[in-house]
N, C-alpha and C. Protein backbone atom coordinates (compact mmCIF):
# COMPACT_ATOMS: atom_id res chain seq x y z
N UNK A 1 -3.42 11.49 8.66
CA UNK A 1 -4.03 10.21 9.00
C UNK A 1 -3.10 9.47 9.95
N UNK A 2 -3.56 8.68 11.11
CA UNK A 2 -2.74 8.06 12.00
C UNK A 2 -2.82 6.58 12.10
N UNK A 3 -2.07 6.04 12.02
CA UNK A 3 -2.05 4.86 12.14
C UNK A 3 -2.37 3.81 13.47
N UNK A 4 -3.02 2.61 12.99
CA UNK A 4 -3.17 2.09 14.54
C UNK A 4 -2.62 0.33 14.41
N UNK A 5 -2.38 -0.07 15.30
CA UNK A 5 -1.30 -1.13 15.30
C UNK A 5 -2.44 -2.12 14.72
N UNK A 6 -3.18 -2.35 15.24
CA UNK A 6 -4.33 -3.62 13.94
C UNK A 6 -4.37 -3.38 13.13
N UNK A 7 -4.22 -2.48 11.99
CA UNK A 7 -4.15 -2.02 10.88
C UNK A 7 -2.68 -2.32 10.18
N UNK A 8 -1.61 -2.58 10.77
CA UNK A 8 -0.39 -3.25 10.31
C UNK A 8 0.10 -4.63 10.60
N UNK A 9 0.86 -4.93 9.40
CA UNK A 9 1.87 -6.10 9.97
C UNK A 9 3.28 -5.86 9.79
N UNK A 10 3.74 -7.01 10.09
CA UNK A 10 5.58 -7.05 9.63
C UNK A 10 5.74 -6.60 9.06
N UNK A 11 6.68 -5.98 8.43
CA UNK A 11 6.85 -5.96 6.90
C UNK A 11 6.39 -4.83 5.73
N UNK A 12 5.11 -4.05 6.57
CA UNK A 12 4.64 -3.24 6.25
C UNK A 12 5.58 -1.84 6.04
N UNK A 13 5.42 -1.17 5.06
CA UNK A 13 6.17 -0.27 4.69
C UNK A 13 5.31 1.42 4.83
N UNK A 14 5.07 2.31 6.04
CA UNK A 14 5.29 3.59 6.71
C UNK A 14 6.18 4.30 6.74
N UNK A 15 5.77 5.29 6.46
CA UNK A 15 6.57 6.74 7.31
C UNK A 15 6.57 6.52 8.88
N UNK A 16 7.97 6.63 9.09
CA UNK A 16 8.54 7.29 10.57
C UNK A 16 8.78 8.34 10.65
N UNK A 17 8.56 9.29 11.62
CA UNK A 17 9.21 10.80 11.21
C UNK A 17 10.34 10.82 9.81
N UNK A 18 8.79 10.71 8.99
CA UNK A 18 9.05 11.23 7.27
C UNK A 18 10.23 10.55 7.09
N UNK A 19 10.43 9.35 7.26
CA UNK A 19 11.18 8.53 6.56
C UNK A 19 10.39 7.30 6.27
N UNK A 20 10.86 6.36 5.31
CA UNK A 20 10.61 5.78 4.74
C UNK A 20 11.22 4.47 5.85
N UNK A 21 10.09 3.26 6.40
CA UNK A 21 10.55 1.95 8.03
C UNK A 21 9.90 1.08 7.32
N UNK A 22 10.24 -0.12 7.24
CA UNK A 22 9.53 -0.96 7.57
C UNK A 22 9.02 -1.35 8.46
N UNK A 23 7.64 -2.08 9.31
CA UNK A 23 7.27 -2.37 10.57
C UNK A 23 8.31 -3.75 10.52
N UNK A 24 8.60 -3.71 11.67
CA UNK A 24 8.44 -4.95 12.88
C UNK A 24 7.90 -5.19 14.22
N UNK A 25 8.43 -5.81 15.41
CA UNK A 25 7.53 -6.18 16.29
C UNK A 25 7.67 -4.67 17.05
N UNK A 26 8.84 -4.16 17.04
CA UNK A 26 9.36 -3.00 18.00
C UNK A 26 8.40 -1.68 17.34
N UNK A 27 7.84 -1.59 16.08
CA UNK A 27 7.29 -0.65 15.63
C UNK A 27 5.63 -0.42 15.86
N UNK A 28 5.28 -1.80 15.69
CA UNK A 28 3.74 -2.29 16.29
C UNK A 28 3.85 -1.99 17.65
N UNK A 29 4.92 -2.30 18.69
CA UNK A 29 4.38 -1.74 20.15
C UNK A 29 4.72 -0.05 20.34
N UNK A 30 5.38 0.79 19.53
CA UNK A 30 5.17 1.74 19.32
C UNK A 30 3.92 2.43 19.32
N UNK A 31 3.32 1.53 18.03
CA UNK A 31 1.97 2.46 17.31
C UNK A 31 0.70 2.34 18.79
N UNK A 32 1.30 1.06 19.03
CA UNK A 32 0.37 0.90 20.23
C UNK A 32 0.28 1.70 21.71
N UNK A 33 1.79 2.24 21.81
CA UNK A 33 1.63 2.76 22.99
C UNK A 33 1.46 4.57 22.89
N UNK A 34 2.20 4.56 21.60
CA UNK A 34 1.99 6.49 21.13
C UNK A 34 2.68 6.20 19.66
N UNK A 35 1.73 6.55 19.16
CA UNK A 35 1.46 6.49 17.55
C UNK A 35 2.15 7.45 17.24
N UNK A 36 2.24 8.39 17.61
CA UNK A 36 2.98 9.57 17.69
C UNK A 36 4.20 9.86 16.11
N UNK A 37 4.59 10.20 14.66
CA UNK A 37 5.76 9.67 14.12
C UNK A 37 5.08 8.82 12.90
N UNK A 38 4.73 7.79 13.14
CA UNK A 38 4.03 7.38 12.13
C UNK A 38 2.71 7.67 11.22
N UNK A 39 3.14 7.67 9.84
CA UNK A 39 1.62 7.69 9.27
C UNK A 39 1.95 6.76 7.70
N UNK A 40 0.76 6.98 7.30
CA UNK A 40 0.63 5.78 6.04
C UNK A 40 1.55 6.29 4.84
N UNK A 41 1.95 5.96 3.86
CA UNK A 41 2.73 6.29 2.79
C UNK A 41 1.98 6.19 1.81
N UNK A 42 0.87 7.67 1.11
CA UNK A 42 0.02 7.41 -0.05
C UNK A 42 0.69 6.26 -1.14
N UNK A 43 -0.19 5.47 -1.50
CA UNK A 43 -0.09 4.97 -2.59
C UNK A 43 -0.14 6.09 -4.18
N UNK A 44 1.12 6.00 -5.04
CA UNK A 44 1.18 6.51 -5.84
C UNK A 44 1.64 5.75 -7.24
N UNK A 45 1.40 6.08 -8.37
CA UNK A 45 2.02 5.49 -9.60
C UNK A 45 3.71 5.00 -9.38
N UNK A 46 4.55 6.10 -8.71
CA UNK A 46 5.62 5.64 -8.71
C UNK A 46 5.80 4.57 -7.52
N UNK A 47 5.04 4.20 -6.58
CA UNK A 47 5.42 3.61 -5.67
C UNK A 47 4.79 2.25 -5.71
N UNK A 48 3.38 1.68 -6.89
CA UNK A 48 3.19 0.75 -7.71
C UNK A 48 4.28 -0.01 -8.23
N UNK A 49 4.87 0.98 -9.19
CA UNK A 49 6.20 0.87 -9.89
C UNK A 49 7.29 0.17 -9.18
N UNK A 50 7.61 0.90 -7.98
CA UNK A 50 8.44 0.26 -6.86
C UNK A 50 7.93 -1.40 -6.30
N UNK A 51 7.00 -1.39 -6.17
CA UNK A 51 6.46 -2.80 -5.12
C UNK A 51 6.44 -3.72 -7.01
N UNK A 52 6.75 -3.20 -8.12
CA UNK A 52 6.47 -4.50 -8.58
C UNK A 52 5.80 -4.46 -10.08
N UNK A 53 5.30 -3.44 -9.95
CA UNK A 53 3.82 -3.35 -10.75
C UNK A 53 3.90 -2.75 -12.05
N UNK A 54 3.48 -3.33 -12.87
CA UNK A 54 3.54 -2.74 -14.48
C UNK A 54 2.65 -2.15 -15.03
N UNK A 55 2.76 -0.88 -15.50
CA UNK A 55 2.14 -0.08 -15.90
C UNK A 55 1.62 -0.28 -17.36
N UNK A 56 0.44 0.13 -17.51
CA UNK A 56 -0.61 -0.07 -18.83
C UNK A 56 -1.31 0.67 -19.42
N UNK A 57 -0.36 1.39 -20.22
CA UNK A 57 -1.33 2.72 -21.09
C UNK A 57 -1.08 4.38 -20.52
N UNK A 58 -1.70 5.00 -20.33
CA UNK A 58 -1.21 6.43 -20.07
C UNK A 58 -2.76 7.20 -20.03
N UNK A 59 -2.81 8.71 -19.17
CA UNK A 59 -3.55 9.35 -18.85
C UNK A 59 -4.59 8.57 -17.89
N UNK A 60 -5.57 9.04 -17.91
CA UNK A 60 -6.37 9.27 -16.43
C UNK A 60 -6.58 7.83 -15.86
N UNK A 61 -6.57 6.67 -16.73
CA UNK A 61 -6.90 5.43 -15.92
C UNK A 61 -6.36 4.17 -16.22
N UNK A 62 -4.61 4.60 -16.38
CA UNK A 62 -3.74 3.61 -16.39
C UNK A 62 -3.59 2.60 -15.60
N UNK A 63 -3.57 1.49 -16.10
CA UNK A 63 -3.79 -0.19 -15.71
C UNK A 63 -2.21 -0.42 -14.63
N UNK A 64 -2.18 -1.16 -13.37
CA UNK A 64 -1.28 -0.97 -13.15
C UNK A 64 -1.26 -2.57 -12.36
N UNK A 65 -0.21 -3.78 -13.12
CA UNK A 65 -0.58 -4.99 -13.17
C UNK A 65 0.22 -5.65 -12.25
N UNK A 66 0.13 -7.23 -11.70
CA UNK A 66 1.02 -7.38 -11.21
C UNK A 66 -0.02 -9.18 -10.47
N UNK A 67 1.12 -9.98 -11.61
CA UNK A 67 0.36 -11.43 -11.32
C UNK A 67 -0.90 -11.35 -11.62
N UNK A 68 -2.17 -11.64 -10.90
CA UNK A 68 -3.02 -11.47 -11.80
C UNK A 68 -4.15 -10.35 -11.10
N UNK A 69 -3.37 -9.74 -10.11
CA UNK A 69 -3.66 -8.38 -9.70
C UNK A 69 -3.77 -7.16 -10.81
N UNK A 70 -5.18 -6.33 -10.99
CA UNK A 70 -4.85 -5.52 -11.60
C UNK A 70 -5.50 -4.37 -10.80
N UNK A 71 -4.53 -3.12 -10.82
CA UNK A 71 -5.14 -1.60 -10.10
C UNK A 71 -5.71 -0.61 -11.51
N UNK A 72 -6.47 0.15 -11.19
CA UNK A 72 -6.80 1.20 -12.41
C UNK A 72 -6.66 2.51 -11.29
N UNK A 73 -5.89 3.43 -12.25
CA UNK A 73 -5.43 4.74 -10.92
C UNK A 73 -6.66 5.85 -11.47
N UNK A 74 -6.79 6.07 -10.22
CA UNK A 74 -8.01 7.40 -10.65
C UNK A 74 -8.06 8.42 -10.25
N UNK A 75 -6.80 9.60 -11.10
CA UNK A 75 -6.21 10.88 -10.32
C UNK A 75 -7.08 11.59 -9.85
N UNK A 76 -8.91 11.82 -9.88
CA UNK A 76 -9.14 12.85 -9.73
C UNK A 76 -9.45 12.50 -7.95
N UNK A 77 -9.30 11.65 -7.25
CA UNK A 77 -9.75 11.45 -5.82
C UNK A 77 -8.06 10.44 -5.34
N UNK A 78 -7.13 10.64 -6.17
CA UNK A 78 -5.84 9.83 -5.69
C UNK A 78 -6.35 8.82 -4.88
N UNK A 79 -7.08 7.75 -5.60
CA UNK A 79 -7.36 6.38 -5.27
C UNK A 79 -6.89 5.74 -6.16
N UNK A 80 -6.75 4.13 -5.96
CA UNK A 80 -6.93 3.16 -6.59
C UNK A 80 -7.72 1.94 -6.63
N UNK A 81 -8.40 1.55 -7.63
CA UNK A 81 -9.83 0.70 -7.19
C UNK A 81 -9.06 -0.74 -8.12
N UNK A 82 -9.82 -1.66 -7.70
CA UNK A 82 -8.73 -2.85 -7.87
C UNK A 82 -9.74 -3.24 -9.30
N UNK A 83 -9.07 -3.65 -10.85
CA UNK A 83 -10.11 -3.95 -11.84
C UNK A 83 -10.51 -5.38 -11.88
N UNK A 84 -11.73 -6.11 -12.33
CA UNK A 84 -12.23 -6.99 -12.46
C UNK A 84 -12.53 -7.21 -10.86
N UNK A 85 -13.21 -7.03 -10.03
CA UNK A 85 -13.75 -7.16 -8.34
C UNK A 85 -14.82 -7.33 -8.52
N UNK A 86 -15.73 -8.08 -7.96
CA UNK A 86 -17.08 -8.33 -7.41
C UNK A 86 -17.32 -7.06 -6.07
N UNK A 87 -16.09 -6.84 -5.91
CA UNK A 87 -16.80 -5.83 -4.86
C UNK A 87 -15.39 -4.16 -5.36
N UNK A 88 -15.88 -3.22 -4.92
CA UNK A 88 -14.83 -2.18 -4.68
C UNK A 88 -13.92 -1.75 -3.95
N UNK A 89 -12.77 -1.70 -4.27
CA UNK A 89 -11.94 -1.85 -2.46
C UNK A 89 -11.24 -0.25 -3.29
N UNK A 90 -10.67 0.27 -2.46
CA UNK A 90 -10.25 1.18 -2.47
C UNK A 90 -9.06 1.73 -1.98
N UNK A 91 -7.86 1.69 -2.45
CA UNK A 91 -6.49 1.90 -1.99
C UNK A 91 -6.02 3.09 -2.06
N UNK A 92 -5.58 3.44 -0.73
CA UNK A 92 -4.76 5.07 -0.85
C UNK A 92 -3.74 5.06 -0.17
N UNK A 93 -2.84 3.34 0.54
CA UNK A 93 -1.70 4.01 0.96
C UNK A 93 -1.23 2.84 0.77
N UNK A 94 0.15 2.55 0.61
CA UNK A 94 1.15 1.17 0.50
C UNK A 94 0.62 -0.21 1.69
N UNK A 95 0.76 -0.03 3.02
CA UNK A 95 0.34 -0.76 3.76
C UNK A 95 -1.13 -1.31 3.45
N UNK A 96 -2.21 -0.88 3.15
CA UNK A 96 -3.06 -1.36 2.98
C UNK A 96 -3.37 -2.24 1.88
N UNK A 97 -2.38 -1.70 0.57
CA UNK A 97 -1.91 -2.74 -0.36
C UNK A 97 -1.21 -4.06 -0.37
N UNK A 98 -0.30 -3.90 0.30
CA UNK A 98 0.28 -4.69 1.19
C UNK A 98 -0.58 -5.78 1.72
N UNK A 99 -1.15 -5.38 2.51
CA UNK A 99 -2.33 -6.24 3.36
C UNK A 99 -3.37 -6.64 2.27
N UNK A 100 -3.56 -6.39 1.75
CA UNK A 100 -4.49 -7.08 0.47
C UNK A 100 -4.27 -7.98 -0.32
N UNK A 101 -3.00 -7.40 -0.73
CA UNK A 101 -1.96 -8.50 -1.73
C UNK A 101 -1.80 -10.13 -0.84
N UNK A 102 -1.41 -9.34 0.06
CA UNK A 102 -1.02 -10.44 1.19
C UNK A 102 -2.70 -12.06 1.36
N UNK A 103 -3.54 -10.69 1.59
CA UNK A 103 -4.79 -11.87 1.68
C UNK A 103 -5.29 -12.75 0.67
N UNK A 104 -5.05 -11.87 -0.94
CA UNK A 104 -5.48 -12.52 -1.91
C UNK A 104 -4.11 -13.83 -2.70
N UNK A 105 -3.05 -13.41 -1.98
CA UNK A 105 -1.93 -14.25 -2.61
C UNK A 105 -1.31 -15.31 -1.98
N UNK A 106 -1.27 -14.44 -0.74
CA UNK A 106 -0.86 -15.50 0.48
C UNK A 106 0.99 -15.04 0.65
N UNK A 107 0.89 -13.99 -0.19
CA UNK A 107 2.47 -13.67 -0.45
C UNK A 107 2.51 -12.24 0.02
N UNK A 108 4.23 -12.15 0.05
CA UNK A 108 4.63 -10.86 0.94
C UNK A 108 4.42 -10.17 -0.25
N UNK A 109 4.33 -8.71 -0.59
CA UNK A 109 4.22 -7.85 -1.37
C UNK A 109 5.77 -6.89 -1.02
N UNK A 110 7.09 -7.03 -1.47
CA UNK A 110 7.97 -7.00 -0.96
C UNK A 110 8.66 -5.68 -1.61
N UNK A 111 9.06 -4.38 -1.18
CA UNK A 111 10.11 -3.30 -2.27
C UNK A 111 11.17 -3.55 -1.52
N UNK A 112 11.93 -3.96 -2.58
CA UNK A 112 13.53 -3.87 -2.36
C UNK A 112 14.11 -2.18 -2.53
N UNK A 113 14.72 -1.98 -2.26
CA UNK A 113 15.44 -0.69 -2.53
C UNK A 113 16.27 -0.56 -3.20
């Protein structure tokens, strides 16, 4: 999957040639001029864990919490669908979490290392 510069912000956390970048401004005119290097970083249980998020229960559709955000993981299509929604959103990589968190909170969604 390739990434495209409207689809990120600051702060956003990608693979660079298979490392682990945060975006800034120098990375957005990258994606823009040759995307080339970058791609999304699946969203996974352990990387929930990382940005923040507390885990709830065990096997196929563990609760995974955070403020009053809640994810339910659903191994058999490695998605995550957000619980209690009026609508279905569907998460499969960090950045796009990111960007969600961001719209519904107004806050950075931040992993320290």
């Amino acid at each position: 999957m390739t990434l495209t510069a409207n689809e990120l912000r600051i702060g956003n956390l990608v693979y660079y040639c298979d490392e682990v970048a945060i975006v800034d401004v120098n990375s957005i005119k990258l994606v823009t001029i040759n995307h080339k290097g970058f791609s999304p970083i699946p969203l996974t249980e352990e990387w929930l864990v990382k940005l923040g998020f507390e885990k709830y229960g065990n096997g196929l559709n563990a609760i995974f919490h955070i403020k009053t955000i809640e994810f339910i993981s659903h191994p058999f299509n490695d998605v995550f669908y957000m619980r209690n929604s009026p609508c279905t959103v569907h998460i499969k990589s960090i950045h796009q979490l990111q960007n969600l968190y961001f719209a519904l909170t107004g806050k950075e969604l931040i992993y320290e290392r």
